[in-house]
C-alpha atoms as a PDB file:
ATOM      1  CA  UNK A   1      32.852-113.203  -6.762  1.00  0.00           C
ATOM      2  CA  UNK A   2      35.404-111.752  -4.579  1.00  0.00           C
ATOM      3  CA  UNK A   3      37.424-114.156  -4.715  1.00  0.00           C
ATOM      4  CA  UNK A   4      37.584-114.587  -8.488  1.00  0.00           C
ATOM      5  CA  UNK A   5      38.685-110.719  -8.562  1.00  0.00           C
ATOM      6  CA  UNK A   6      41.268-111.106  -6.104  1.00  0.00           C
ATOM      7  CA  UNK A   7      42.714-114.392  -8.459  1.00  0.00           C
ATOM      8  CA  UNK A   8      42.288-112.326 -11.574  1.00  0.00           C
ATOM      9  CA  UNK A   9      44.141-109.345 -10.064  1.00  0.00           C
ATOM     10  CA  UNK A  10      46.921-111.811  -8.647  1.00  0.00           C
ATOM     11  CA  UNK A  11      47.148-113.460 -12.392  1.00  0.00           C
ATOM     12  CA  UNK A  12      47.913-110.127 -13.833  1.00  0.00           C
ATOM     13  CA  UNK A  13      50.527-108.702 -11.172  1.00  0.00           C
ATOM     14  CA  UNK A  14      52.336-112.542 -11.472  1.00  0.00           C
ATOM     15  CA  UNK A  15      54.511-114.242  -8.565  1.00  0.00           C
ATOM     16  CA  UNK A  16      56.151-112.486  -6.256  1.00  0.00           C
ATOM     17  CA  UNK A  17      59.298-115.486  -6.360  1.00  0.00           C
ATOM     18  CA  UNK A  18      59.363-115.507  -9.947  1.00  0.00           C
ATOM     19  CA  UNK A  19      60.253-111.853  -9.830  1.00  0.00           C
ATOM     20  CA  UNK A  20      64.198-110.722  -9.597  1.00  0.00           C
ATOM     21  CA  UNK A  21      65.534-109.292  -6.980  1.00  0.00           C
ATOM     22  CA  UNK A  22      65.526-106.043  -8.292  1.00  0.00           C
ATOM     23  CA  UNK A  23      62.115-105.557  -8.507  1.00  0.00           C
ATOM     24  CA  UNK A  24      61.307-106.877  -5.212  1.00  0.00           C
ATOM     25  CA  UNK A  25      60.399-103.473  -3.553  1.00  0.00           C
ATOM     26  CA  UNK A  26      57.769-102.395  -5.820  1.00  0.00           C
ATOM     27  CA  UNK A  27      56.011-105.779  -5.786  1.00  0.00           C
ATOM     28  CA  UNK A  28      55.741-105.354  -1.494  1.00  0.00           C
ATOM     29  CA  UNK A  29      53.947-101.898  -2.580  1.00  0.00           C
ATOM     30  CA  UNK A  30      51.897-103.778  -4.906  1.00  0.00           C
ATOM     31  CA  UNK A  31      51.228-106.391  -2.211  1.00  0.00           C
ATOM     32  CA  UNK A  32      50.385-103.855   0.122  1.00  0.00           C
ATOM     33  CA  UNK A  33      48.175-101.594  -2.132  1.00  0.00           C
ATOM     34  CA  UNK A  34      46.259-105.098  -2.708  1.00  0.00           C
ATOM     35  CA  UNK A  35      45.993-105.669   0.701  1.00  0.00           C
ATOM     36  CA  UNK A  36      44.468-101.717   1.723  1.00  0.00           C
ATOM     37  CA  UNK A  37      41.769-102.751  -0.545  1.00  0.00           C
ATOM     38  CA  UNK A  38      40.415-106.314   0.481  1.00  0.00           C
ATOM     39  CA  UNK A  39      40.613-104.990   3.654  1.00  0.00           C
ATOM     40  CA  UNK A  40      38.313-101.780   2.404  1.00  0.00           C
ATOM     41  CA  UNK A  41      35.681-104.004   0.528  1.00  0.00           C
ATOM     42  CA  UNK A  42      35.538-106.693   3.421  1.00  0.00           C
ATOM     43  CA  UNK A  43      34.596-103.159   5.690  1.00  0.00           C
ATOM     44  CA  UNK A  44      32.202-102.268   3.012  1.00  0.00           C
ATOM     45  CA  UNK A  45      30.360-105.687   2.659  1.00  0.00           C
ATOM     46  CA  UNK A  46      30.255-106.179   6.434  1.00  0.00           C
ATOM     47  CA  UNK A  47      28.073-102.744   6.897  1.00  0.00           C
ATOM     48  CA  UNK A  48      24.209-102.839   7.267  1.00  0.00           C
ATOM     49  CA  UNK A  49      22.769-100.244   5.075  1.00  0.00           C
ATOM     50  CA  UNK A  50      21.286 -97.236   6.470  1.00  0.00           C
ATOM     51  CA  UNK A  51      17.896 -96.532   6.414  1.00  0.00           C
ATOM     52  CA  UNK A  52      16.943 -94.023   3.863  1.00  0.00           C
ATOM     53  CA  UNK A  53      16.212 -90.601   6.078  1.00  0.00           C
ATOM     54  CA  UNK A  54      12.591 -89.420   6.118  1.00  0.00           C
ATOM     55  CA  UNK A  55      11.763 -86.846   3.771  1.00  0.00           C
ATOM     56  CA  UNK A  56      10.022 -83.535   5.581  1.00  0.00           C
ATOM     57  CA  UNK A  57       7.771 -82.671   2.753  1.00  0.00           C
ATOM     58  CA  UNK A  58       7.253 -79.293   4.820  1.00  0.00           C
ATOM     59  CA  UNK A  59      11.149 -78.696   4.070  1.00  0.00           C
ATOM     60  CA  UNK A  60      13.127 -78.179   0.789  1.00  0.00           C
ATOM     61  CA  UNK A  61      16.093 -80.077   0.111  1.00  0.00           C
ATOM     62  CA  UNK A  62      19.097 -78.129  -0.975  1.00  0.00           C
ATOM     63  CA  UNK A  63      18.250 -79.153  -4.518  1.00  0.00           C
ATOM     64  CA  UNK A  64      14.873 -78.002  -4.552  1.00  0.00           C
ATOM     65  CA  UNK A  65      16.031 -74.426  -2.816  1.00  0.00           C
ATOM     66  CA  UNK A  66      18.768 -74.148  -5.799  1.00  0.00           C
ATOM     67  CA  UNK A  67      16.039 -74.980  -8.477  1.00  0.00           C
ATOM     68  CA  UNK A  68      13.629 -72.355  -6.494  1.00  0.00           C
ATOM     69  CA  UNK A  69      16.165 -69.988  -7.221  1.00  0.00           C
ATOM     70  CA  UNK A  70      16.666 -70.869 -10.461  1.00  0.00           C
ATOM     71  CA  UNK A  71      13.063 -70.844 -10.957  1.00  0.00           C
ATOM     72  CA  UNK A  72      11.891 -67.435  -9.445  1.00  0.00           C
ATOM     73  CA  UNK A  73      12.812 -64.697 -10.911  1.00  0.00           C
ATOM     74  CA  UNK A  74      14.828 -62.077  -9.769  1.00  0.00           C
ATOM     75  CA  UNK A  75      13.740 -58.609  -8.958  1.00  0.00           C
ATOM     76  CA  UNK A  76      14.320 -55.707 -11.552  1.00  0.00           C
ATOM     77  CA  UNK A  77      15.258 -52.460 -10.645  1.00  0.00           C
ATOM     78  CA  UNK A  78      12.067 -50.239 -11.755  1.00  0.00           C
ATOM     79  CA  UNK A  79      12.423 -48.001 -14.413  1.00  0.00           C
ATOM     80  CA  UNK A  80      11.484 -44.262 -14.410  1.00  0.00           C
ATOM     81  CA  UNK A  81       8.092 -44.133 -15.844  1.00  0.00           C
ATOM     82  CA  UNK A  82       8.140 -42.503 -19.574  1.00  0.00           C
ATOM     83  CA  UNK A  83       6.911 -38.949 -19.620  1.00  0.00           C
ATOM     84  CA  UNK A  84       3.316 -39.017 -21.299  1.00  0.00           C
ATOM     85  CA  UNK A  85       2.957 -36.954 -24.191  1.00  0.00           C
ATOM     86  CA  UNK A  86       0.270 -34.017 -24.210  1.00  0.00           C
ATOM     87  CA  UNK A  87      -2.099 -34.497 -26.617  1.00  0.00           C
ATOM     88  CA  UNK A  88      -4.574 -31.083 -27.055  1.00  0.00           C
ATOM     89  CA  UNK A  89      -8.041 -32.851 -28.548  1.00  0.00           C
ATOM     90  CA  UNK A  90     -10.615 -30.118 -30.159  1.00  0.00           C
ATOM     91  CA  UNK A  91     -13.415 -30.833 -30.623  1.00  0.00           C
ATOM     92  CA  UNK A  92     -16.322 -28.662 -31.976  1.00  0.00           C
ATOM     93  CA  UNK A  93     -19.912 -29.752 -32.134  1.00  0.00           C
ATOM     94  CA  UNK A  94     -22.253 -27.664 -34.001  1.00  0.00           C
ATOM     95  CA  UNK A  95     -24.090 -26.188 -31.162  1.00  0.00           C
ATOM     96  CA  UNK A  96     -20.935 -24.585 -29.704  1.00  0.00           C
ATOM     97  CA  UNK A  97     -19.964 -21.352 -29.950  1.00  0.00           C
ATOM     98  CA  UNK A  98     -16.853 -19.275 -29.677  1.00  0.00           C
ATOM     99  CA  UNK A  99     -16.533 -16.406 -27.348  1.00  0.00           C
ATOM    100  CA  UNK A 100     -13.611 -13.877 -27.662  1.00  0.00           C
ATOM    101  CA  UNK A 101     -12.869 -11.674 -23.837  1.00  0.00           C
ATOM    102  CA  UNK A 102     -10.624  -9.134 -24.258  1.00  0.00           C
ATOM    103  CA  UNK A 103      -9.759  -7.986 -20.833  1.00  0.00           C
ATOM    104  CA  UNK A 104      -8.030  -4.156 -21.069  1.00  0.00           C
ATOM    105  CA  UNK A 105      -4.862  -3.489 -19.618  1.00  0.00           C
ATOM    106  CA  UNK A 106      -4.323  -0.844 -16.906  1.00  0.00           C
ATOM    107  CA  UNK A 107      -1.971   1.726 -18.436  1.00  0.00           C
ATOM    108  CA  UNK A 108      -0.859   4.663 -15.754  1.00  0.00           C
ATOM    109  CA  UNK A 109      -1.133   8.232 -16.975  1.00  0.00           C
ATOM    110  CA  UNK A 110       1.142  10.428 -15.941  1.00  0.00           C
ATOM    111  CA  UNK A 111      -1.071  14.110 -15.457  1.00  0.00           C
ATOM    112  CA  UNK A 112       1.299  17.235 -14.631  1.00  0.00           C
ATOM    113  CA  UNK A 113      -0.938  20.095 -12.882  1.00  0.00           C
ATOM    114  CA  UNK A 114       1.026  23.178 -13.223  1.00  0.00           C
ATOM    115  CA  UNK A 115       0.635  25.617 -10.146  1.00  0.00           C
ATOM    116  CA  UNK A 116       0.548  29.173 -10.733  1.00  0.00           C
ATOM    117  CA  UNK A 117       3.649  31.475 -10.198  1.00  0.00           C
ATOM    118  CA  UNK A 118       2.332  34.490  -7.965  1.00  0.00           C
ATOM    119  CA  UNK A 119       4.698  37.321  -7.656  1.00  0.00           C
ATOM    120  CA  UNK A 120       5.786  39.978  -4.768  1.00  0.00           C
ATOM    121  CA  UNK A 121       5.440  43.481  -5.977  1.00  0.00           C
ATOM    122  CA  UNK A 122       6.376  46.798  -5.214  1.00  0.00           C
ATOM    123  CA  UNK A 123       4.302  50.134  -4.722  1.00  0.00           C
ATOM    124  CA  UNK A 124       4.560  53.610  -3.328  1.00  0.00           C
ATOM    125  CA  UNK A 125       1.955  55.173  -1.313  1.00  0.00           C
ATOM    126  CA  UNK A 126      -0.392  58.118  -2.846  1.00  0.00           C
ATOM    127  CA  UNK A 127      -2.592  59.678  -0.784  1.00  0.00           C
ATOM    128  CA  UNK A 128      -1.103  61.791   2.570  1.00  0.00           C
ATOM    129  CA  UNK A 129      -1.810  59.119   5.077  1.00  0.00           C
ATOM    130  CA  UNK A 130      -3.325  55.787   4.837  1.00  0.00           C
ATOM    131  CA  UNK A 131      -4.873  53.489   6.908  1.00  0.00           C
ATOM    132  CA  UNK A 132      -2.984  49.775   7.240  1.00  0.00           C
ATOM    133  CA  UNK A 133      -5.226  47.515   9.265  1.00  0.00           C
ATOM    134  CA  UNK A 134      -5.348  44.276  10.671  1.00  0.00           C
ATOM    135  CA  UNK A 135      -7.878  42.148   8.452  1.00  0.00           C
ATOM    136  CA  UNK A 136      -8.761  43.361   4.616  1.00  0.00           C
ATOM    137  CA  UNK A 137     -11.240  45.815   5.084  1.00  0.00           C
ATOM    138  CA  UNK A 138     -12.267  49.074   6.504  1.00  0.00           C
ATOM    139  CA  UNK A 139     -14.103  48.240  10.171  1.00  0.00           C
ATOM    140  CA  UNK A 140     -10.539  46.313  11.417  1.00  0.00           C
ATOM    141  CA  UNK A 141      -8.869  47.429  13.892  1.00  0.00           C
ATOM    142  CA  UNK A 142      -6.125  50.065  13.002  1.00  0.00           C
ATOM    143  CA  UNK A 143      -2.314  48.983  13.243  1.00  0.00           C
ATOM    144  CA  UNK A 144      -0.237  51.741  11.583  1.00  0.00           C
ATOM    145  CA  UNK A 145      -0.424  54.157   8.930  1.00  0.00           C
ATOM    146  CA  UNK A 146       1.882  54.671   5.701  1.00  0.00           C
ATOM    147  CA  UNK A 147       2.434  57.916   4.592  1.00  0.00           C
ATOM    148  CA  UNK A 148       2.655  59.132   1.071  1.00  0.00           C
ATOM    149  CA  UNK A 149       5.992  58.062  -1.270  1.00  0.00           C
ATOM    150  CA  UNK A 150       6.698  55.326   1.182  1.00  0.00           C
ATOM    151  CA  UNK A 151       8.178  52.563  -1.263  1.00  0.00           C
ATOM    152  CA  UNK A 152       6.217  48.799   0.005  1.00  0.00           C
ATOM    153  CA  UNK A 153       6.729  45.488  -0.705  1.00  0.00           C
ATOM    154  CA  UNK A 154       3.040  43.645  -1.792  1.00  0.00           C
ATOM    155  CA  UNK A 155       2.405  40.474  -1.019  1.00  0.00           C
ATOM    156  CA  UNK A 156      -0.908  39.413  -1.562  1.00  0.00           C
ATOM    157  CA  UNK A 157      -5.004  40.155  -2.221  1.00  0.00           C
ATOM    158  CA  UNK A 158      -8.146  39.520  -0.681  1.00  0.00           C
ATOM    159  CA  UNK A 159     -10.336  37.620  -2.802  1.00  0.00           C
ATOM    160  CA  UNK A 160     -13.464  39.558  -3.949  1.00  0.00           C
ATOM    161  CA  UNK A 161     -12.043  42.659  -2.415  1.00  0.00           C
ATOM    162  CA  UNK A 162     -10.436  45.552  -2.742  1.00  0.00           C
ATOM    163  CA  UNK A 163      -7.452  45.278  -0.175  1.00  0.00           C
ATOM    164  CA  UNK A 164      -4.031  44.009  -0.526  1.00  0.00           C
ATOM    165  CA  UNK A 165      -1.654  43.222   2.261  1.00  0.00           C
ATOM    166  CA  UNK A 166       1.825  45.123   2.474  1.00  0.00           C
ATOM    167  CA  UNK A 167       5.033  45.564   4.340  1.00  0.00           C
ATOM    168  CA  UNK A 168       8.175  47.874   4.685  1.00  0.00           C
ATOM    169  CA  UNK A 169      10.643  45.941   2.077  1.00  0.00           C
ATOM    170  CA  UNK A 170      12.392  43.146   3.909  1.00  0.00           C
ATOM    171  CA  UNK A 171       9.977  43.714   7.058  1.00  0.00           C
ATOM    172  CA  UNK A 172       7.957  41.167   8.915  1.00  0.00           C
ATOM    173  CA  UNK A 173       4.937  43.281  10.330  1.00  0.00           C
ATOM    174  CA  UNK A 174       2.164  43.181   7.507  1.00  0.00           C
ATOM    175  CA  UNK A 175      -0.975  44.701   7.182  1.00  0.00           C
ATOM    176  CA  UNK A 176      -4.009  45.762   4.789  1.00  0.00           C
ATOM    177  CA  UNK A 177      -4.609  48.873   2.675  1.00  0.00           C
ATOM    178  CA  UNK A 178      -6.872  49.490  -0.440  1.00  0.00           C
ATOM    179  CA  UNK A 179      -5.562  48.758  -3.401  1.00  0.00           C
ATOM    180  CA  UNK A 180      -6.442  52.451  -4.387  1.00  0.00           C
ATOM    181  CA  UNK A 181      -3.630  54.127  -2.018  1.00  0.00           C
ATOM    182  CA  UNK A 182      -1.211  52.954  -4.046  1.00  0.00           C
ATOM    183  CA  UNK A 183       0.733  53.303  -6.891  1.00  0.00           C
ATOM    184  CA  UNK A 184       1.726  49.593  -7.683  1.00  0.00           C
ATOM    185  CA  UNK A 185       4.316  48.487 -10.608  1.00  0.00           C
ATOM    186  CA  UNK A 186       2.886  45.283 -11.935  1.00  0.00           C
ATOM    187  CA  UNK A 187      -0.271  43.283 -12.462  1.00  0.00           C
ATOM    188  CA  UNK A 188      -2.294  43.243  -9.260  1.00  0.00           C
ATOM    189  CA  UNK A 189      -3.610  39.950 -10.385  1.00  0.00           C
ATOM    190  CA  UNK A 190       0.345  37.932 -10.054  1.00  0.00           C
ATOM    191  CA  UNK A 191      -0.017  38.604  -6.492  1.00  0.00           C
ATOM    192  CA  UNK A 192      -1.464  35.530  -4.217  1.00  0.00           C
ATOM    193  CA  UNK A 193      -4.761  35.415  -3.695  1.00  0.00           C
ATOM    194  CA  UNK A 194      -6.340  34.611  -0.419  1.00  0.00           C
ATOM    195  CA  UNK A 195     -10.193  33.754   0.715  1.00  0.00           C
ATOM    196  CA  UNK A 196     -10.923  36.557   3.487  1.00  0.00           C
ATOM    197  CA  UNK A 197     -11.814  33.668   6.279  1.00  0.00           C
ATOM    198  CA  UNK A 198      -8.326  32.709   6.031  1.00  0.00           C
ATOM    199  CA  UNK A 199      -7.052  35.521   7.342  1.00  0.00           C
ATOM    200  CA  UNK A 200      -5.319  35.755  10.573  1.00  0.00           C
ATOM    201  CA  UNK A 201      -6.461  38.269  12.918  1.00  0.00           C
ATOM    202  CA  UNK A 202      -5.436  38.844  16.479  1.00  0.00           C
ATOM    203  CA  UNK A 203      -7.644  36.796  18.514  1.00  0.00           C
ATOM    204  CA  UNK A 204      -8.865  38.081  21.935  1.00  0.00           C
ATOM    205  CA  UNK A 205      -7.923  35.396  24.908  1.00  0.00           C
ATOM    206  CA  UNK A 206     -10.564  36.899  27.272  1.00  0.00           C
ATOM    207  CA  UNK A 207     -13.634  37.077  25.585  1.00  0.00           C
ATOM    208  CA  UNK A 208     -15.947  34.519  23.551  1.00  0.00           C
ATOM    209  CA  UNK A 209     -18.319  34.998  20.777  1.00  0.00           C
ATOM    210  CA  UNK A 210     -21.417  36.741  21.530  1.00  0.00           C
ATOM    211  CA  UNK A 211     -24.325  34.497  22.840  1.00  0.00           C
ATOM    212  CA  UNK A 212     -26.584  33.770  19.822  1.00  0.00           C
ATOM    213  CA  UNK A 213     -26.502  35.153  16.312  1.00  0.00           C
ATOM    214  CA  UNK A 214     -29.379  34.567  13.793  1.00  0.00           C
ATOM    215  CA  UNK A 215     -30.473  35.927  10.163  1.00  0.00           C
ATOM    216  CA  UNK A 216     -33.700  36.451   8.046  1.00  0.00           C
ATOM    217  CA  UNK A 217     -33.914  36.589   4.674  1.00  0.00           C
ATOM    218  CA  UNK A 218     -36.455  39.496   2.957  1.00  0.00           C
ATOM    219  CA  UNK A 219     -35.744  39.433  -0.548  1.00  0.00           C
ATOM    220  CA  UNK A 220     -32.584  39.951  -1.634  1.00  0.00           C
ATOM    221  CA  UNK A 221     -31.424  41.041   1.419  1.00  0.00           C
ATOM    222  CA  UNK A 222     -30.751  39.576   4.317  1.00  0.00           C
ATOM    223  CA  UNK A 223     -31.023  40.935   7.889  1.00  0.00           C
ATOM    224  CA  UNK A 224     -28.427  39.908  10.480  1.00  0.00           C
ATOM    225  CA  UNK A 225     -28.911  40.328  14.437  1.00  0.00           C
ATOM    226  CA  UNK A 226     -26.860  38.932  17.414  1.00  0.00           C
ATOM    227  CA  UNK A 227     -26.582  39.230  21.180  1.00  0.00           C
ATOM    228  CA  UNK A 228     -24.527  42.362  22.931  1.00  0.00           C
ATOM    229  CA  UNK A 229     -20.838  41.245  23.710  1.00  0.00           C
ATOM    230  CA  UNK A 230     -20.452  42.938  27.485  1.00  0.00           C
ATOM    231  CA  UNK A 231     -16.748  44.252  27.670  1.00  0.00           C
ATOM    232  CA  UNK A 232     -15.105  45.265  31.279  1.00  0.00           C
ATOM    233  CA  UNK A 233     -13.998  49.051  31.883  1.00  0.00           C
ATOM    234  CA  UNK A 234     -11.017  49.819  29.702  1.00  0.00           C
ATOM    235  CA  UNK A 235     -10.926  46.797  27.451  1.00  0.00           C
ATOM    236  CA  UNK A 236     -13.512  48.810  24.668  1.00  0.00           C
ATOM    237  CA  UNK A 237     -11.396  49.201  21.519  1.00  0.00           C
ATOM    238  CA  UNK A 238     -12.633  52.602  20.915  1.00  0.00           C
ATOM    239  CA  UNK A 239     -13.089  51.211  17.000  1.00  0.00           C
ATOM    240  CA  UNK A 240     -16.042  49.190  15.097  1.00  0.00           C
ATOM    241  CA  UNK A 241     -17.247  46.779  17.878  1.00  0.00           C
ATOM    242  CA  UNK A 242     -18.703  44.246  15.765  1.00  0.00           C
ATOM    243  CA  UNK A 243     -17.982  42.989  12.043  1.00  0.00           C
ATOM    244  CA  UNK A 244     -20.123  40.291   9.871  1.00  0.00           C
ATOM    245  CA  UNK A 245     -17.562  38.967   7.076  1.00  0.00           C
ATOM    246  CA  UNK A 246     -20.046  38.473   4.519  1.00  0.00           C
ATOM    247  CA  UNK A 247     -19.168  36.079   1.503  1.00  0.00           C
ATOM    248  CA  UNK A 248     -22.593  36.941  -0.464  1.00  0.00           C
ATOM    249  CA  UNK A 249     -23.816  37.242  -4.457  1.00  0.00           C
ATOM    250  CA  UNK A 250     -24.039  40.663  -6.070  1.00  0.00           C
ATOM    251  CA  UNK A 251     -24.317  41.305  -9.539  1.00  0.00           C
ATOM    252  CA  UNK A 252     -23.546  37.641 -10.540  1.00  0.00           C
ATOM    253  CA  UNK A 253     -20.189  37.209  -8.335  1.00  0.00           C
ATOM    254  CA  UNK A 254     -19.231  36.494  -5.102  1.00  0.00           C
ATOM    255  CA  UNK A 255     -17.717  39.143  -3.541  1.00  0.00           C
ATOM    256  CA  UNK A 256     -16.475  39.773   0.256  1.00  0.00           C
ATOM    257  CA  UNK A 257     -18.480  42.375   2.270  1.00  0.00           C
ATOM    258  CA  UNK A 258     -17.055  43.155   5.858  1.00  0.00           C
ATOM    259  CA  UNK A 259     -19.929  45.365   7.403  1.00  0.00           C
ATOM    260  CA  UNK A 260     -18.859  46.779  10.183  1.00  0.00           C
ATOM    261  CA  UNK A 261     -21.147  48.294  13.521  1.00  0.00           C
ATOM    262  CA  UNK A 262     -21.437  49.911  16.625  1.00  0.00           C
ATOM    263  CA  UNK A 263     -25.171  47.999  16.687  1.00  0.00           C
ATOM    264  CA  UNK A 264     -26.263  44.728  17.122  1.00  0.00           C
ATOM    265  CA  UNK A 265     -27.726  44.607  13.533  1.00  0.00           C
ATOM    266  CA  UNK A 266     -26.680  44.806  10.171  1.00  0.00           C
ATOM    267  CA  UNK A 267     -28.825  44.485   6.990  1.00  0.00           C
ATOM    268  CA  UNK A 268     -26.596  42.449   3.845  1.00  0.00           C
ATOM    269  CA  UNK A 269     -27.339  42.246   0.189  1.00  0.00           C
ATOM    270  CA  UNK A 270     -27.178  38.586  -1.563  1.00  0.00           C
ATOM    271  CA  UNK A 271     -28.589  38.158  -4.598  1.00  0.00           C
ATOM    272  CA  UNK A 272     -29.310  35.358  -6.581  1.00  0.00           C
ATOM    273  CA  UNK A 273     -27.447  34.110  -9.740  1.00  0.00           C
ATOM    274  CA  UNK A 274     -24.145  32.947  -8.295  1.00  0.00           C
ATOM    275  CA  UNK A 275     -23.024  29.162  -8.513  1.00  0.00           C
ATOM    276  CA  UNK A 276     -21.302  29.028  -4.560  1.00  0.00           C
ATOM    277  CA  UNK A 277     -23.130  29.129  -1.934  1.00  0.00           C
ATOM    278  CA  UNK A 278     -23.340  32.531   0.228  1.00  0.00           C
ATOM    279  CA  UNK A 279     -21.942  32.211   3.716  1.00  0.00           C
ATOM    280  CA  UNK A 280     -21.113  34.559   6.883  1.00  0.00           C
ATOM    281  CA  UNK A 281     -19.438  35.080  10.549  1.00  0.00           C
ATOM    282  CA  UNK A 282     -19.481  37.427  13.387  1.00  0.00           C
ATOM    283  CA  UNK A 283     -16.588  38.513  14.911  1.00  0.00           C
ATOM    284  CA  UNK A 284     -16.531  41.508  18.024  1.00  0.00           C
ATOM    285  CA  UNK A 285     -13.948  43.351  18.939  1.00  0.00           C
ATOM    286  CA  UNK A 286     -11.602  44.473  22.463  1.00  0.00           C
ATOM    287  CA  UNK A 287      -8.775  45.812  22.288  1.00  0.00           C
ATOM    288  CA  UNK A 288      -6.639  43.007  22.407  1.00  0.00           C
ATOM    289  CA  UNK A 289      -8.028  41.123  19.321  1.00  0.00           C
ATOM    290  CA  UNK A 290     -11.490  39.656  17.872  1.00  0.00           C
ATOM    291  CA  UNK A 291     -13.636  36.741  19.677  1.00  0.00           C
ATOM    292  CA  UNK A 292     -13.415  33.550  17.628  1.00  0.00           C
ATOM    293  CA  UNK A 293     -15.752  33.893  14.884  1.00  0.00           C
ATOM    294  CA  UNK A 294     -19.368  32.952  15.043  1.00  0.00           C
ATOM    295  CA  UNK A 295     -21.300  30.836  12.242  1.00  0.00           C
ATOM    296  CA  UNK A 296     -23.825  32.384  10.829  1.00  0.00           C
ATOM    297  CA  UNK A 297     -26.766  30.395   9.364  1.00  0.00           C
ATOM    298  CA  UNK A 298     -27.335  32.201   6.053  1.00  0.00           C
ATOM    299  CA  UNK A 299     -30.469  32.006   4.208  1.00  0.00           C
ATOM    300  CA  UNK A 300     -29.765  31.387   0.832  1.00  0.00           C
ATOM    301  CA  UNK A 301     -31.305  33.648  -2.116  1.00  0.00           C
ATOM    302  CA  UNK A 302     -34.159  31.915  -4.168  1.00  0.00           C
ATOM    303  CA  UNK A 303     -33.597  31.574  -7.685  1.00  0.00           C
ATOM    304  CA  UNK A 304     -36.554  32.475 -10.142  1.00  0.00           C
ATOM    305  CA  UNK A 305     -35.333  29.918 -12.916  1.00  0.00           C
ATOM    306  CA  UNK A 306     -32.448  27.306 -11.957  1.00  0.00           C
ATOM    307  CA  UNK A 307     -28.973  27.812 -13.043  1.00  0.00           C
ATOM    308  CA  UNK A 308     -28.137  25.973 -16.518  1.00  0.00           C
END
């Protein structure tokens, strides 16, 4: 068969002597070209096939991998998940029932407490020569007198008493004097009032309280008793040696009763009928001040029919 295609191919390109000389270098190409390829498909008839090459069934050819590929497929980017809508389900069976809270709100009140206005006064002195002592009361030690038409400034008043405490006008050296001395321009009551235990009295730095101090109560009144104080030579005030500030009931209102001693006993009134409690201390004198005052445990009055 080979050789019948090489005479067929020979047929069709003619003689090479039969040519003319002009065309004589094309038909050596020809020639040539002719002869590349009998020499090609001698090569090619010559060669023992190759074996076909095992096929690894554990491998993929390159064909299979591309049709893999075109097989699986690829990987989307996730979306963002779609935001569920809220849906509000009610749902009432007969049996329930509806309860309303009201919970009340917290609203601040604002509350104004308006402090009295007390007021200083002025007031002349009446009587020749009058007393001004250290506490508000008659059995305190003496500090000065005031003599009458001296012009003094007031500044305040003993609660359930009858002294108020004045001063030379622009001074600094009170003192207390009965409200009866004087001659006073303005209401007594626009002064400051102040509870008798708060006042400050001259306190003695050498001598304590007497020892002991007890009451009894016979009726409506109330007998007080206490130990001697023992003073050295030359500290003896020469005035009331011993004073129990009594806070007691009389007549339906507290009042303030300094009684006032040269004994070791006393004898108080305290009725019944009053809302606060009555209360009293013992103070003794030197002359350099008062002991620190001493508690007294005061029997209280006994009421016939309770207050309403």
């Amino acid at each position: 068969m080979l050789r019948l295609w090489i005479q067929r191919v020979l047929a069709l390109t003619g003689n090479p002597r039969q040519s003319r000389p002009r065309a004589l270098r094309p038909e050596r190409s020809r020639i040539g070209f002719l002869g590349c390829i009998l020499i090609l498909v001698s090569a090619a008839c010559t060669l023992a096939p190759l074996p076909p090459a095992p096929i690894n069934p554990a491998s993929s050819s390159v064909t299979e991998k591309s049709m893999v590929m075109q097989v699986t497929p690829t990987t989307a980017l996730p979306s963002a998940p779609s935001q569920p809508s809220a849906t509000l389900t009610i749902t009432l069976s007969p049996s329930s029932t509806f309860t309303l809270t009201v919970t009340p709100s917290f609203t601040p009140t604002l509350t104004l407490t308006l402090l009295p206005t007390y007021m200083k006064l002025r007031g002349k002195v009446t009587i020749a020569q009058a007393v001004c002592h250290y506490g508000p009361g008659a059995p305190y030690l003496y500090k000065y007198g005031v003599y009458a038409g001296s012009n003094l400034e007031i500044l305040r008043r003993v609660e359930g008493g009858n002294y108020i405490e004045i001063q030379a006008i622009g001074g600094n050296n009170p003192c207390w004097v009965r409200v009866d001395y004087m001659d006073i321009r303005g209401d007594v009551n626009n002064l400051e009032p102040v509870h008798p235990f708060e006042v400050k009295l001259p306190l003695s730095p050498y001598y304590a309280p007497p020892a002991w101090v007890r009451a009894e109560r016979i009726g409506d009144e109330v007998r007080v008793e206490w130990a001697a104080l023992s003073l050295r030579a030359g500290d003896d005030s020469e005035q009331t040696p011993y004073i129990v500030e009594a806070w007691v009931c009389q007549n339906g209102q507290m009042v303030f009763q300094p009684v006032g001693t040269y004994q070791t006993q006393v004898t108080i009134r305290d009725e019944p009928g009053c809302r606060e409690p009555s209360r009293a201390r013992l103070i003794a004198a030197e002359k350099h001040g008062y002991t620190r005052p001493l508690e007294i445990e005061w029997p209280q009055p006994v009421f016939a029919t309770p207050l309403p």
